[in-house]
N, C-alpha and C. Protein backbone atom coordinates (compact mmCIF):
# COMPACT_ATOMS: atom_id res chain seq x y z
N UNK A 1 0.42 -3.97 6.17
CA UNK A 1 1.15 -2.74 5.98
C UNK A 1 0.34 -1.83 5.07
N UNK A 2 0.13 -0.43 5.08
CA UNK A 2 -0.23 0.10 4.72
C UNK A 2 0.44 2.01 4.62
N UNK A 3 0.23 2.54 3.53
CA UNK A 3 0.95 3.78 3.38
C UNK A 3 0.15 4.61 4.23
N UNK A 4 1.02 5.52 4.76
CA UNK A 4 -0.06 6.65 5.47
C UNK A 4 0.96 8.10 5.42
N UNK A 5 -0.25 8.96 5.74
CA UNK A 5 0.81 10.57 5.97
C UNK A 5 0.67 11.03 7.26
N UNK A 6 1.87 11.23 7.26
CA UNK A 6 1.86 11.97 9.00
C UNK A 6 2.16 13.42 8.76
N UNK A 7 1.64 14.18 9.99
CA UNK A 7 2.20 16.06 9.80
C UNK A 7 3.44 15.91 10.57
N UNK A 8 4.48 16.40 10.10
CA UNK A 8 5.57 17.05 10.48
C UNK A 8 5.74 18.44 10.75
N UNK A 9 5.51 18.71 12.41
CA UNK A 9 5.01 19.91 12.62
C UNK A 9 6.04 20.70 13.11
N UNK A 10 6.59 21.58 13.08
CA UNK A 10 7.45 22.44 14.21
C UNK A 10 6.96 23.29 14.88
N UNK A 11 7.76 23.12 16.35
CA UNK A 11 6.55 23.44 17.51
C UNK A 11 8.20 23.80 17.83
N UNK A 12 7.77 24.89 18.86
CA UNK A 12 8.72 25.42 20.30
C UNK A 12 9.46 24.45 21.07
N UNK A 13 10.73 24.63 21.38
CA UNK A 13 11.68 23.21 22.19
C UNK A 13 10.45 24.04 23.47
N UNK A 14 9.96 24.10 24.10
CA UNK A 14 9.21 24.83 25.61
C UNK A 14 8.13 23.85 25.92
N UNK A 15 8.28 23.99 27.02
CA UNK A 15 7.01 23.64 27.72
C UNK A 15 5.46 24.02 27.30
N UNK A 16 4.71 23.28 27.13
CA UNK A 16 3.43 23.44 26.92
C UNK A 16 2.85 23.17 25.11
N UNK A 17 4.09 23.08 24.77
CA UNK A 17 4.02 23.39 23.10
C UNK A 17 3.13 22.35 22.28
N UNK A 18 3.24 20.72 23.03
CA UNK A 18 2.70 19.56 22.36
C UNK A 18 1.35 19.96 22.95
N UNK A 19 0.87 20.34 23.68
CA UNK A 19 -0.32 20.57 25.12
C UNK A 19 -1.21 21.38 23.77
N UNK A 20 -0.24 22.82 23.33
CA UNK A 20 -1.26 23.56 22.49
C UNK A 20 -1.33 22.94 21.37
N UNK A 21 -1.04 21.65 20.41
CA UNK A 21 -1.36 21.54 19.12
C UNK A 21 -2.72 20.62 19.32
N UNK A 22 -2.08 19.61 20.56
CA UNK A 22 -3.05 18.77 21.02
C UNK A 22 -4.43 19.21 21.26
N UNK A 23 -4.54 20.15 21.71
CA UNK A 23 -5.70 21.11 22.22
C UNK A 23 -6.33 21.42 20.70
N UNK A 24 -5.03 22.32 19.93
CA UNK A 24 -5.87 22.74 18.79
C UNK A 24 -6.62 21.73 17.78
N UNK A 25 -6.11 20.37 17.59
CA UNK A 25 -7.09 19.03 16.85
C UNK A 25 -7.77 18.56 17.76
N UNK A 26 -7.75 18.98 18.74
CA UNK A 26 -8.78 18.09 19.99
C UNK A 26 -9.96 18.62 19.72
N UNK A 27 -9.99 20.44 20.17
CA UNK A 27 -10.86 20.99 19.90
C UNK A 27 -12.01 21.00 18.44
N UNK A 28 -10.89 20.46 17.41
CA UNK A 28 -11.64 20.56 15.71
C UNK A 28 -12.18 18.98 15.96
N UNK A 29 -12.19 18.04 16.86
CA UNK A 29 -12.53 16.43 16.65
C UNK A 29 -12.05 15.89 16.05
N UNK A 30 -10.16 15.94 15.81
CA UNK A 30 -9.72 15.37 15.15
C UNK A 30 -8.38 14.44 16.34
N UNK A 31 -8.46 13.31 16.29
CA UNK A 31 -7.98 12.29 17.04
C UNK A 31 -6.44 12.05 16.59
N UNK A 32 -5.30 12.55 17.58
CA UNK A 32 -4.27 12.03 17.25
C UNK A 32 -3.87 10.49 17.69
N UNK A 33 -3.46 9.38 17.00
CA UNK A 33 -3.30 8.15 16.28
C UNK A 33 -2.22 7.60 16.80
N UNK A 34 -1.19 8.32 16.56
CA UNK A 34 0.36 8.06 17.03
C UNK A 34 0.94 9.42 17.08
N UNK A 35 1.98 9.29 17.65
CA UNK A 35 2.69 10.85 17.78
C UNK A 35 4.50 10.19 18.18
N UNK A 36 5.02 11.08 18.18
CA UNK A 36 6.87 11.43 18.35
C UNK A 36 7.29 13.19 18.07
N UNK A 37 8.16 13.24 19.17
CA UNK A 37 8.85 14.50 19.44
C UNK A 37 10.16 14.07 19.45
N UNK A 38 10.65 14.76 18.33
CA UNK A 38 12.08 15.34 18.54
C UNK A 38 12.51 16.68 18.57
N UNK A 39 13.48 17.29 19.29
CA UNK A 39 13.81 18.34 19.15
C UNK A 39 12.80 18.87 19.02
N UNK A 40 12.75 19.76 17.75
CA UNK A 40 11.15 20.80 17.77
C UNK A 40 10.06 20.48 16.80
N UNK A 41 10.19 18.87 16.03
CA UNK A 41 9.54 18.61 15.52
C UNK A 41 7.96 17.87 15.86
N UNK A 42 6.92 17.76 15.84
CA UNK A 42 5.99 16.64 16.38
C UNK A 42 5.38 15.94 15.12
N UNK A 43 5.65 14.81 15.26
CA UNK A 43 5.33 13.56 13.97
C UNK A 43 4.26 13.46 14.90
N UNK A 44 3.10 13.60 13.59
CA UNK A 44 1.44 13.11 14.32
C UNK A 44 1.07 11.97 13.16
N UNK A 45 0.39 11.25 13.48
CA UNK A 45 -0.28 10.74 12.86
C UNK A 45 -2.35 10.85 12.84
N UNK A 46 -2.81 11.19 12.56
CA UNK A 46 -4.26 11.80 12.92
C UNK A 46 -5.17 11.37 12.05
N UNK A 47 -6.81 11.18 12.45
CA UNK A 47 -7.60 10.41 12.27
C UNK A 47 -7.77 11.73 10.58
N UNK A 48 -7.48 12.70 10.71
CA UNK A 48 -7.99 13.55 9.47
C UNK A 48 -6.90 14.58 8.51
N UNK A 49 -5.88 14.14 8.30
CA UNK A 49 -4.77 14.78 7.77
C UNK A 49 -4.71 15.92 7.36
N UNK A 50 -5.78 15.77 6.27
CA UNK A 50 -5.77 17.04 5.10
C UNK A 50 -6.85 18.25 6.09
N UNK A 51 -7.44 17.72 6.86
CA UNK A 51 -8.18 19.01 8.14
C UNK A 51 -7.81 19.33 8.99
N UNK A 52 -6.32 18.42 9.48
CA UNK A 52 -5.54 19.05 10.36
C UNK A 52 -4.37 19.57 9.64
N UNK A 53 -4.20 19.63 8.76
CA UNK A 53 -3.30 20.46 7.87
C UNK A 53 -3.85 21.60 7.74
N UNK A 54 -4.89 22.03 7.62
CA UNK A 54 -5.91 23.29 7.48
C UNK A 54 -6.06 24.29 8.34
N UNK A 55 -6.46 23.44 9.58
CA UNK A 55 -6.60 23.56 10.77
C UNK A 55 -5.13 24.56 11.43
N UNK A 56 -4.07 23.89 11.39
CA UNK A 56 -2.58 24.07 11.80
C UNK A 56 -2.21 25.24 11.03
N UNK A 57 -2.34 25.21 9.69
CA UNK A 57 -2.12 26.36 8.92
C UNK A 57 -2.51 28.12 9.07
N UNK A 58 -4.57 27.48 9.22
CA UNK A 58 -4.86 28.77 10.21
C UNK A 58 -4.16 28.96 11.55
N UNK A 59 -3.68 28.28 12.15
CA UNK A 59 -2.93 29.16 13.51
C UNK A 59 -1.87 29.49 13.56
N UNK A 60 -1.20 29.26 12.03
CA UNK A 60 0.04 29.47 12.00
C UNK A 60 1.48 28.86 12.24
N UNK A 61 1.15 27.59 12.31
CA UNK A 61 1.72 26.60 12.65
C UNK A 61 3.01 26.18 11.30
N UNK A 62 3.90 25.63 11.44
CA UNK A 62 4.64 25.30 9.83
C UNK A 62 4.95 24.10 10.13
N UNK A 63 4.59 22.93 8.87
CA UNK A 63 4.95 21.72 8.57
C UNK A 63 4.64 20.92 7.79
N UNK A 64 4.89 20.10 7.02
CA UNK A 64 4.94 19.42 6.00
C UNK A 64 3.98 18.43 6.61
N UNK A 65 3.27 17.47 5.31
CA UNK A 65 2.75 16.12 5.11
C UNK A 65 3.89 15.23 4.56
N UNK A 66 3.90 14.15 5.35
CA UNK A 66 5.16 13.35 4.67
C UNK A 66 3.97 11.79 4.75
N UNK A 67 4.50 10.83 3.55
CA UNK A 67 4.27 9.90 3.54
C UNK A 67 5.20 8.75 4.46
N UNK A 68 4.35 7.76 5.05
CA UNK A 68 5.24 7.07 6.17
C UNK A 68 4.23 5.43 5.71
N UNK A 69 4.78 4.80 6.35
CA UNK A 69 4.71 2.91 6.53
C UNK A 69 3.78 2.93 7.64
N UNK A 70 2.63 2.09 7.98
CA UNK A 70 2.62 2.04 9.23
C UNK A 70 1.58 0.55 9.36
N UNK A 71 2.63 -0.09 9.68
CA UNK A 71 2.65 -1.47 9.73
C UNK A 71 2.07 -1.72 11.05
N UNK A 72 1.31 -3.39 11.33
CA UNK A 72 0.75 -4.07 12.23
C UNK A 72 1.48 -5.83 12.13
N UNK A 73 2.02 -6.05 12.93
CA UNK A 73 3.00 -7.31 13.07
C UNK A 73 2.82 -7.86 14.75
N UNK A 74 2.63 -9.29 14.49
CA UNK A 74 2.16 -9.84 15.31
C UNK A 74 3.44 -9.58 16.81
N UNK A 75 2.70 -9.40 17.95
CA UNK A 75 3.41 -8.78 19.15
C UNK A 75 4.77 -10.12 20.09
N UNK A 76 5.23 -10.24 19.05
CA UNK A 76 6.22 -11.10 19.21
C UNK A 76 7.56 -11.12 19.16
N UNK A 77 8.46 -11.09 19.96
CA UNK A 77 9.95 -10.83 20.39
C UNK A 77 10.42 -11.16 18.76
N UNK A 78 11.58 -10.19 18.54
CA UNK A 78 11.97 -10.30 17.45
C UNK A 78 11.51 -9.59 16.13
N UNK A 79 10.14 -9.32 15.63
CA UNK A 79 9.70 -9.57 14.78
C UNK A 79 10.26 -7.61 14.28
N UNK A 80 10.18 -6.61 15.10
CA UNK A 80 11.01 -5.42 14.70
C UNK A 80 12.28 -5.53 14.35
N UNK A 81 12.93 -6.72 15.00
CA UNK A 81 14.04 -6.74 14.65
C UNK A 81 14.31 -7.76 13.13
N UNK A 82 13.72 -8.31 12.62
CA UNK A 82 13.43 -8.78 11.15
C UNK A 82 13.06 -7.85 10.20
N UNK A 83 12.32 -6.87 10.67
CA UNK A 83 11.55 -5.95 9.39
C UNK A 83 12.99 -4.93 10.10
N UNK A 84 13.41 -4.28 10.31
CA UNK A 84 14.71 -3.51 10.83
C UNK A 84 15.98 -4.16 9.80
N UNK A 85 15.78 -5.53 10.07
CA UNK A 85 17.45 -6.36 9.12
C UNK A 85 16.87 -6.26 7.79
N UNK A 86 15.95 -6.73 7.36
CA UNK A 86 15.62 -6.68 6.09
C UNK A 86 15.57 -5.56 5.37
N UNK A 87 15.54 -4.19 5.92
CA UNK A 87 15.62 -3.29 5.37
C UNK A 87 16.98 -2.40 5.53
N UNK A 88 17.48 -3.12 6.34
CA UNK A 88 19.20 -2.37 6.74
C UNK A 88 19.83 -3.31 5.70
N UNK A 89 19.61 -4.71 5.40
CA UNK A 89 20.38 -5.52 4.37
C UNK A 89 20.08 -4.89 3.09
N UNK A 90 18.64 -3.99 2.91
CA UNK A 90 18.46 -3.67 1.26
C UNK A 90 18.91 -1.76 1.25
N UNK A 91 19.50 -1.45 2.55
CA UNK A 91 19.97 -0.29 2.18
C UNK A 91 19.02 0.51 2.37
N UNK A 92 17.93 0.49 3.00
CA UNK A 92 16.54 1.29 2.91
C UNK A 92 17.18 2.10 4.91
N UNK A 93 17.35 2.92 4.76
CA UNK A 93 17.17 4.05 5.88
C UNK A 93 16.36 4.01 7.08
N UNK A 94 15.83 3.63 7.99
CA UNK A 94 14.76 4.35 8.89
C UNK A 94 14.49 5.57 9.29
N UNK A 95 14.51 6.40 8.88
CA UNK A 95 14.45 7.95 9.37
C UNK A 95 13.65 8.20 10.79
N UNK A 96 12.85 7.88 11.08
CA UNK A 96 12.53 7.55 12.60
C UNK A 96 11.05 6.76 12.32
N UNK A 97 10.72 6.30 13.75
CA UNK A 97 9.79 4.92 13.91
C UNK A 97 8.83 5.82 15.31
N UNK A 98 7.79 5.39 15.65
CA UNK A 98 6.75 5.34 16.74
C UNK A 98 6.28 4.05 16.70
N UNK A 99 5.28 3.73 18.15
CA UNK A 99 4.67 3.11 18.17
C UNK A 99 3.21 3.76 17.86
N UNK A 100 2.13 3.24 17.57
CA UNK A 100 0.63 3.66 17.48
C UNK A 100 -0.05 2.58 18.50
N UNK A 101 -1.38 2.46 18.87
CA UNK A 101 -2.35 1.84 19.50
C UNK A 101 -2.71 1.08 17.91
N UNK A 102 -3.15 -0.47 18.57
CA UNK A 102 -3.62 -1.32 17.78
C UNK A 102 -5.12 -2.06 18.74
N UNK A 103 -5.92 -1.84 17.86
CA UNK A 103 -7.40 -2.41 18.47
C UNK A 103 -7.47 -4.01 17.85
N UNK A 104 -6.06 -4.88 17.68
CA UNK A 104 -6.42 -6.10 17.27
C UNK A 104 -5.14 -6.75 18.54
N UNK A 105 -6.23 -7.30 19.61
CA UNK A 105 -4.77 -8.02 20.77
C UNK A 105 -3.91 -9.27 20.19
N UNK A 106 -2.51 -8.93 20.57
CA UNK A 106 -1.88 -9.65 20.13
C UNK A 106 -0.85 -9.36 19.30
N UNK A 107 -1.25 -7.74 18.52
CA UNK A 107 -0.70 -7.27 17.53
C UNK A 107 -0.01 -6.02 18.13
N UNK A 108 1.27 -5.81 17.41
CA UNK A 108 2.03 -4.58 17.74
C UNK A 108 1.73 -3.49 16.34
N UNK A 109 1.83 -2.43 16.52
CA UNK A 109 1.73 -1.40 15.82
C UNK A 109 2.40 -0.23 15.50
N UNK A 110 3.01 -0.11 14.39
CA UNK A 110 4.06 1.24 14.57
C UNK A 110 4.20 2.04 13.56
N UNK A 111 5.08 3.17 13.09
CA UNK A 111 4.75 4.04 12.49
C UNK A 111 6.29 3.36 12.13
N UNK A 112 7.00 3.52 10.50
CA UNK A 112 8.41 3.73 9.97
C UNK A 112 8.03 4.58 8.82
N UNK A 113 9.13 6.03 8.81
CA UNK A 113 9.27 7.02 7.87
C UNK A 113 11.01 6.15 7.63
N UNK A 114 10.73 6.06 5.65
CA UNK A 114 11.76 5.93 5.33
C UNK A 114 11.81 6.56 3.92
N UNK A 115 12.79 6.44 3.34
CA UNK A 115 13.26 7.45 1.77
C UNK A 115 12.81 6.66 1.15
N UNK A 116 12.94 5.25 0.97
CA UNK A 116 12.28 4.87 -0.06
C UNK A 116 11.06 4.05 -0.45
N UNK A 117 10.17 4.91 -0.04
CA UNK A 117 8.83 3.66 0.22
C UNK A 117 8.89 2.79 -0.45
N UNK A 118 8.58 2.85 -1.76
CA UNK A 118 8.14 1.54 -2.52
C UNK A 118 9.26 0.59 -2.52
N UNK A 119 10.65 0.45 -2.24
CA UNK A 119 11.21 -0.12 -1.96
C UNK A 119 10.94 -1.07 -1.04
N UNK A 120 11.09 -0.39 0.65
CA UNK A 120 10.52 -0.77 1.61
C UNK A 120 8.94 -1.43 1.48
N UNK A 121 7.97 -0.97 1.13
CA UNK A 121 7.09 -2.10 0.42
C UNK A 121 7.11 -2.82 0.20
N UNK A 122 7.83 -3.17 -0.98
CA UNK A 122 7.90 -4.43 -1.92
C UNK A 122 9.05 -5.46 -0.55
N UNK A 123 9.75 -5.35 0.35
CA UNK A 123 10.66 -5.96 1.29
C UNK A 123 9.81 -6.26 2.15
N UNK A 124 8.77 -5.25 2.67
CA UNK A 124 8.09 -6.30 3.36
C UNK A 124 6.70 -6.86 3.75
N UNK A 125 5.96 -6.36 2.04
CA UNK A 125 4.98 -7.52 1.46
C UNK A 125 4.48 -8.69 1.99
């Protein structure tokens, strides 16, 4: 497990909208990691944060850096659903989850934004 920041971007509910941010870090060589859309938000996760924060800013784009979890757990039935109880038994939130690509087979990979990191940390150490 390890801490990471994702951009929390707001983009247009429309068509084409994920197409142009994608384009705009594609174009700078910056690799999106993991991603999620809700509504008009896009949770990225990206190989260069603080240059796609830069990047987004010049085009005018609005959204926050948020700190997120983004854990690697072996690809085995159940094992979301353990790190899920353990943190619903200590009261810790999920605010939303992705999956990411993992370059180790065998292993699952995912993104959890929750309120209380170091909490969530120390649970599942």
């Amino acid at each position: 497990m390890a801490a990471a920041r994702e951009l929390q971007v707001q983009i247009a509910n429309e068509p084409g909208a994920l197409g142009t941010i994608s384009e705009i870090l594609g174009h700078a060589g910056i690799n999106i990691e993991g991603f999620g859309v809700w509504v008009a938000t896009a949770h990225l996760l990206v190989s260069d944060v603080d240059r796609a924060a830069e990047i987004l800013r010049s085009e005018g784009f609005q959204f926050e850096v948020c700190e997120v979890l983004q854990l690697e757990v072996p690809d085995e039935p159940g094992n979301l659903a353990e790190i899920a109880r353990a943190l619903g038994n200590a009261g810790v939130n999920i605010d939303h989850s992705y999956t990411i690509r993992s370059d180790t087979p065998g292993v699952a990979a995912f993104v959890l934004a929750v309120a209380n990191m170091n909490q969530a940390e120390q649970l599942l150490d």
